[in-house]
N, C-alpha and C. Protein backbone atom coordinates (compact mmCIF):
# COMPACT_ATOMS: atom_id res chain seq x y z
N UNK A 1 0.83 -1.19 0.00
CA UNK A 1 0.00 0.00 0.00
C UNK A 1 0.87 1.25 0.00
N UNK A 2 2.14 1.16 0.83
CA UNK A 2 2.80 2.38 0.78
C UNK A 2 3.61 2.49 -0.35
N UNK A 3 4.02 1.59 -1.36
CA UNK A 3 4.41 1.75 -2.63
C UNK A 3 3.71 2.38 -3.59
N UNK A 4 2.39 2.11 -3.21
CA UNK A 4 1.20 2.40 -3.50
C UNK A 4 1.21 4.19 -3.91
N UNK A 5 0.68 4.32 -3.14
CA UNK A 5 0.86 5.72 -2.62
C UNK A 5 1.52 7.00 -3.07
N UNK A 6 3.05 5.74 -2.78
CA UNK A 6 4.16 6.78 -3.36
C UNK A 6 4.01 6.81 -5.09
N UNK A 7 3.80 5.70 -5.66
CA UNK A 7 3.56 5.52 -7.17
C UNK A 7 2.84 7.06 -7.16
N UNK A 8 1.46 6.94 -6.90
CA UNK A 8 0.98 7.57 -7.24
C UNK A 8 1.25 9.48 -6.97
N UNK A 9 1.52 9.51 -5.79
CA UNK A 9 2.31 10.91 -5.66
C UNK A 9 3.20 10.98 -7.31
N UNK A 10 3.82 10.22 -7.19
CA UNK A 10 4.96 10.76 -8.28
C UNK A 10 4.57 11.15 -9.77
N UNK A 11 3.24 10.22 -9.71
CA UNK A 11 2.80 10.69 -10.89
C UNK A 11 2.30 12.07 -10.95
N UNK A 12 1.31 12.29 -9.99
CA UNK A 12 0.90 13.42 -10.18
C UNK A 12 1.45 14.67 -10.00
N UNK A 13 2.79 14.63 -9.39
CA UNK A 13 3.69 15.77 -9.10
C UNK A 13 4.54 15.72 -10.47
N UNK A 14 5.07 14.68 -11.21
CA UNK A 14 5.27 15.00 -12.35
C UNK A 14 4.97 15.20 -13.48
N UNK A 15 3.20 14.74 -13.29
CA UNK A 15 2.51 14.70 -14.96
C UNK A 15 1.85 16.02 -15.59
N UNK A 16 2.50 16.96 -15.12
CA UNK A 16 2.32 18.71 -15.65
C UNK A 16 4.06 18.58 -16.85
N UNK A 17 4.82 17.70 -16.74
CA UNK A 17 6.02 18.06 -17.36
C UNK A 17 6.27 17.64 -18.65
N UNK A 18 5.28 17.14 -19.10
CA UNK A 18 5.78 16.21 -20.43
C UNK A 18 4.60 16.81 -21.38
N UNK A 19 5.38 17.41 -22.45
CA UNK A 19 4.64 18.05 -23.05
C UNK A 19 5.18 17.45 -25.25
N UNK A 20 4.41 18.19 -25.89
CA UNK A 20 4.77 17.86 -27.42
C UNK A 20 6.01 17.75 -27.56
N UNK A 21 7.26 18.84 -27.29
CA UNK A 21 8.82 19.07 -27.27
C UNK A 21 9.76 17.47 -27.31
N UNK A 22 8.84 17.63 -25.61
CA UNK A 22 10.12 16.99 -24.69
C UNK A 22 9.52 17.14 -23.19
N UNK A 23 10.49 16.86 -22.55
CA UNK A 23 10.09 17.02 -20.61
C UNK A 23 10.78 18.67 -20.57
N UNK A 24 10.35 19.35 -19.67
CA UNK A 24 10.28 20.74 -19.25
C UNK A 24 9.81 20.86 -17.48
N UNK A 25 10.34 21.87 -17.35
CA UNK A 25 9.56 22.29 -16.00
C UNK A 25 8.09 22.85 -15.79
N UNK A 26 7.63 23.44 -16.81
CA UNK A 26 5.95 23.48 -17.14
C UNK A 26 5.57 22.91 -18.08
N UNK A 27 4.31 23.03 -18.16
CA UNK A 27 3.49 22.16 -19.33
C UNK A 27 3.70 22.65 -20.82
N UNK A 28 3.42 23.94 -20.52
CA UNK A 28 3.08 24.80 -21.77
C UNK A 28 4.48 25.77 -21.75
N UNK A 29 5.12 25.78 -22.54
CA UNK A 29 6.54 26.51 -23.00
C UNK A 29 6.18 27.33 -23.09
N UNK A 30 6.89 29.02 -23.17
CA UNK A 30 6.62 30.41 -23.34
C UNK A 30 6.84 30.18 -24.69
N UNK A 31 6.47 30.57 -25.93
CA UNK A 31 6.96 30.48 -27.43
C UNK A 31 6.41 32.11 -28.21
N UNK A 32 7.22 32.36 -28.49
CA UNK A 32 6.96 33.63 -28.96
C UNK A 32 6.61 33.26 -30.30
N UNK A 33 5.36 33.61 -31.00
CA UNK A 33 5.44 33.20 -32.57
C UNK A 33 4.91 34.61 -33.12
N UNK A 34 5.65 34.70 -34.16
CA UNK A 34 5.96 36.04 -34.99
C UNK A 34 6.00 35.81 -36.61
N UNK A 35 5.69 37.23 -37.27
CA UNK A 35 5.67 36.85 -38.77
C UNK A 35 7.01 38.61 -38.85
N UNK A 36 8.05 38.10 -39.58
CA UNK A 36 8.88 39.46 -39.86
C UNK A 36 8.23 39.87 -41.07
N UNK A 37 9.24 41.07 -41.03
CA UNK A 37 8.60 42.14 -42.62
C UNK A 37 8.70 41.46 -43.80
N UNK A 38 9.23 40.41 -44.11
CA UNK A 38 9.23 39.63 -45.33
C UNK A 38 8.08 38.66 -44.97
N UNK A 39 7.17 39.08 -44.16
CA UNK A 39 6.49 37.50 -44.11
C UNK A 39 6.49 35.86 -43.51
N UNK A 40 8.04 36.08 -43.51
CA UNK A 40 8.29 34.89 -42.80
C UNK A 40 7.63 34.09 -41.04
N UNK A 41 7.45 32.84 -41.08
CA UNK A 41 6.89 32.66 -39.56
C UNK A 41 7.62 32.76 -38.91
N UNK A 42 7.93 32.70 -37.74
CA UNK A 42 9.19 32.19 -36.47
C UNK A 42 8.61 31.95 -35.77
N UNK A 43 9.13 30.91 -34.68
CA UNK A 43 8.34 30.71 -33.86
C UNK A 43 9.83 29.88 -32.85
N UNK A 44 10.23 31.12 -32.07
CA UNK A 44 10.78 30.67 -30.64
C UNK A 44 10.55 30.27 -29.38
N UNK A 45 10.75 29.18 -28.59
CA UNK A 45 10.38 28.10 -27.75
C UNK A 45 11.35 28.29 -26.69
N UNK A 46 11.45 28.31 -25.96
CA UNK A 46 12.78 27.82 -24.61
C UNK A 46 12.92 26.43 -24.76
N UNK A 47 14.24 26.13 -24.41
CA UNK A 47 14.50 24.54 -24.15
C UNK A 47 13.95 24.27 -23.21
N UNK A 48 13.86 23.03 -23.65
CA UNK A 48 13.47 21.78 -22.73
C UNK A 48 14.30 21.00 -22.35
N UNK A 49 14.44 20.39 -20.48
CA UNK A 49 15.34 19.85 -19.84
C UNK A 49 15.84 18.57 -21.27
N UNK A 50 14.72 18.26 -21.54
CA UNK A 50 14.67 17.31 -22.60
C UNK A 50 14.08 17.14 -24.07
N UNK A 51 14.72 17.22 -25.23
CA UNK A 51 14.11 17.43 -26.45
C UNK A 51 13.69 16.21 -27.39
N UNK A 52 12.33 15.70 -27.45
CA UNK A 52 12.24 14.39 -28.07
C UNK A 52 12.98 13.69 -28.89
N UNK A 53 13.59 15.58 -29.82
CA UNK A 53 14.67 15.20 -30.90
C UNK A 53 15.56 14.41 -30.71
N UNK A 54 16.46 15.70 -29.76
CA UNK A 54 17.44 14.89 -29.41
C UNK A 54 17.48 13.25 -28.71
N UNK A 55 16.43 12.67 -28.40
CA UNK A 55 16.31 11.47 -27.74
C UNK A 55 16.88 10.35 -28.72
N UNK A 56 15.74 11.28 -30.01
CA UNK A 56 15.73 10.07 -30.94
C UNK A 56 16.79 9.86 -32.08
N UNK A 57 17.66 10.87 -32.18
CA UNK A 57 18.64 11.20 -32.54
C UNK A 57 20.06 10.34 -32.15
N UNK A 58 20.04 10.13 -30.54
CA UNK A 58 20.79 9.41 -29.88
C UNK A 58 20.60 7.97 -30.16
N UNK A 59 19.43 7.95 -30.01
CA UNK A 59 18.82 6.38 -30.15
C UNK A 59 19.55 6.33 -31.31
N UNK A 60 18.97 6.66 -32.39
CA UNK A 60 19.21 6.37 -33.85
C UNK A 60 20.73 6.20 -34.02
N UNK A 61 21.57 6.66 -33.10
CA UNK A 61 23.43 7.03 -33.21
C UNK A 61 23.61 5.32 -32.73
N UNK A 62 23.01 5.59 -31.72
CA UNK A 62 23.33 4.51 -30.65
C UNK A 62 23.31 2.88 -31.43
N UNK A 63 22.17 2.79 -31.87
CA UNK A 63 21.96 1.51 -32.92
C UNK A 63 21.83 1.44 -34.27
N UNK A 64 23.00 2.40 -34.56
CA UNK A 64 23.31 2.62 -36.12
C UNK A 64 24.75 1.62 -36.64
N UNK A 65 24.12 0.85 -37.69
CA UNK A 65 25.03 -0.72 -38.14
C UNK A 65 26.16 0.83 -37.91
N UNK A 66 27.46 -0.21 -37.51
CA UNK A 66 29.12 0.14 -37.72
C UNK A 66 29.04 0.82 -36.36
N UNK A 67 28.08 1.59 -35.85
CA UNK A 67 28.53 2.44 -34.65
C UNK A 67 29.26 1.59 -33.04
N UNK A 68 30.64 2.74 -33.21
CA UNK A 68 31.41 2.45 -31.94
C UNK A 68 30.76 2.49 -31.00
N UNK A 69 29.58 3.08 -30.50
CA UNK A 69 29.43 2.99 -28.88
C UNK A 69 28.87 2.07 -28.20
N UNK A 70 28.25 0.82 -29.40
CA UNK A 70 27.78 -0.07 -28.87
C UNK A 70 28.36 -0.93 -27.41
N UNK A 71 27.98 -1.50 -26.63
CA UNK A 71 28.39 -2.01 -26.02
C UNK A 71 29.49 -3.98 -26.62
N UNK A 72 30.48 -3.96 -26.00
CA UNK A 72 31.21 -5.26 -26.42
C UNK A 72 31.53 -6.45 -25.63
N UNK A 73 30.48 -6.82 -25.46
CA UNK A 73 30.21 -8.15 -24.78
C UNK A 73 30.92 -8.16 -23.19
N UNK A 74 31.23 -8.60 -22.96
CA UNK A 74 32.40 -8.66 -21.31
C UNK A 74 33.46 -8.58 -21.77
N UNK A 75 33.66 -7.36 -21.53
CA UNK A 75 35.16 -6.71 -21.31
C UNK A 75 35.64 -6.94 -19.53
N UNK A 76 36.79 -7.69 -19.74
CA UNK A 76 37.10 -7.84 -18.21
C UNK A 76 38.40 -7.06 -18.44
C-alpha cells in the first residue's frame, strides 16, 4: 500500500512536465510566434530539460550498423 501511494504521488507531481517538445519544467513553453517584414513565420520556444529530438537522434546514433558505442560483450 505504501508503494502504492508513493507511485501515485509521483505521478501526479510529475505529470504537468511532459509536453509535445520533450520534458520541461511546465506544461506549456513560453513560445513567442511572430511573422517578420518579409512575411516569414518564427516561432521561438525555450529549451526543454529534454528534447524528443534529441532522444531520438541518440537512439538512432546509438543503434546505427558500424557504430562504436555499442556495447562489447564482457570486457574484463
Amino acid at each position: 500500500m505504501k508503494h502504492l501511494t508513493i507511485l501515485i504521488l509521483i505521478t501526479i507531481i510529475f505529470s504537468g512536465c511532459v509536453n509535445k517538445r520533450g520534458i520541461s519544467s511546465t506544461y506549456y513553453n513560453d513560445c513567442k510566434q511572430y511573422y517578420d517584414y518579409q512575411g516569414f513565420y518564427h516561432n521561438e520556444c525555450e529549451k526543454n530539460m529534454v528534447e524528443f529530438k534529441d532522444v531520438k537522434k541518440d537512439v538512432e546514433e546509438y543503434f546505427a550498423p558500424g557504430s562504436t558505442t555499442k556495447p562489447v560483450g564482457n570486457v574484463y
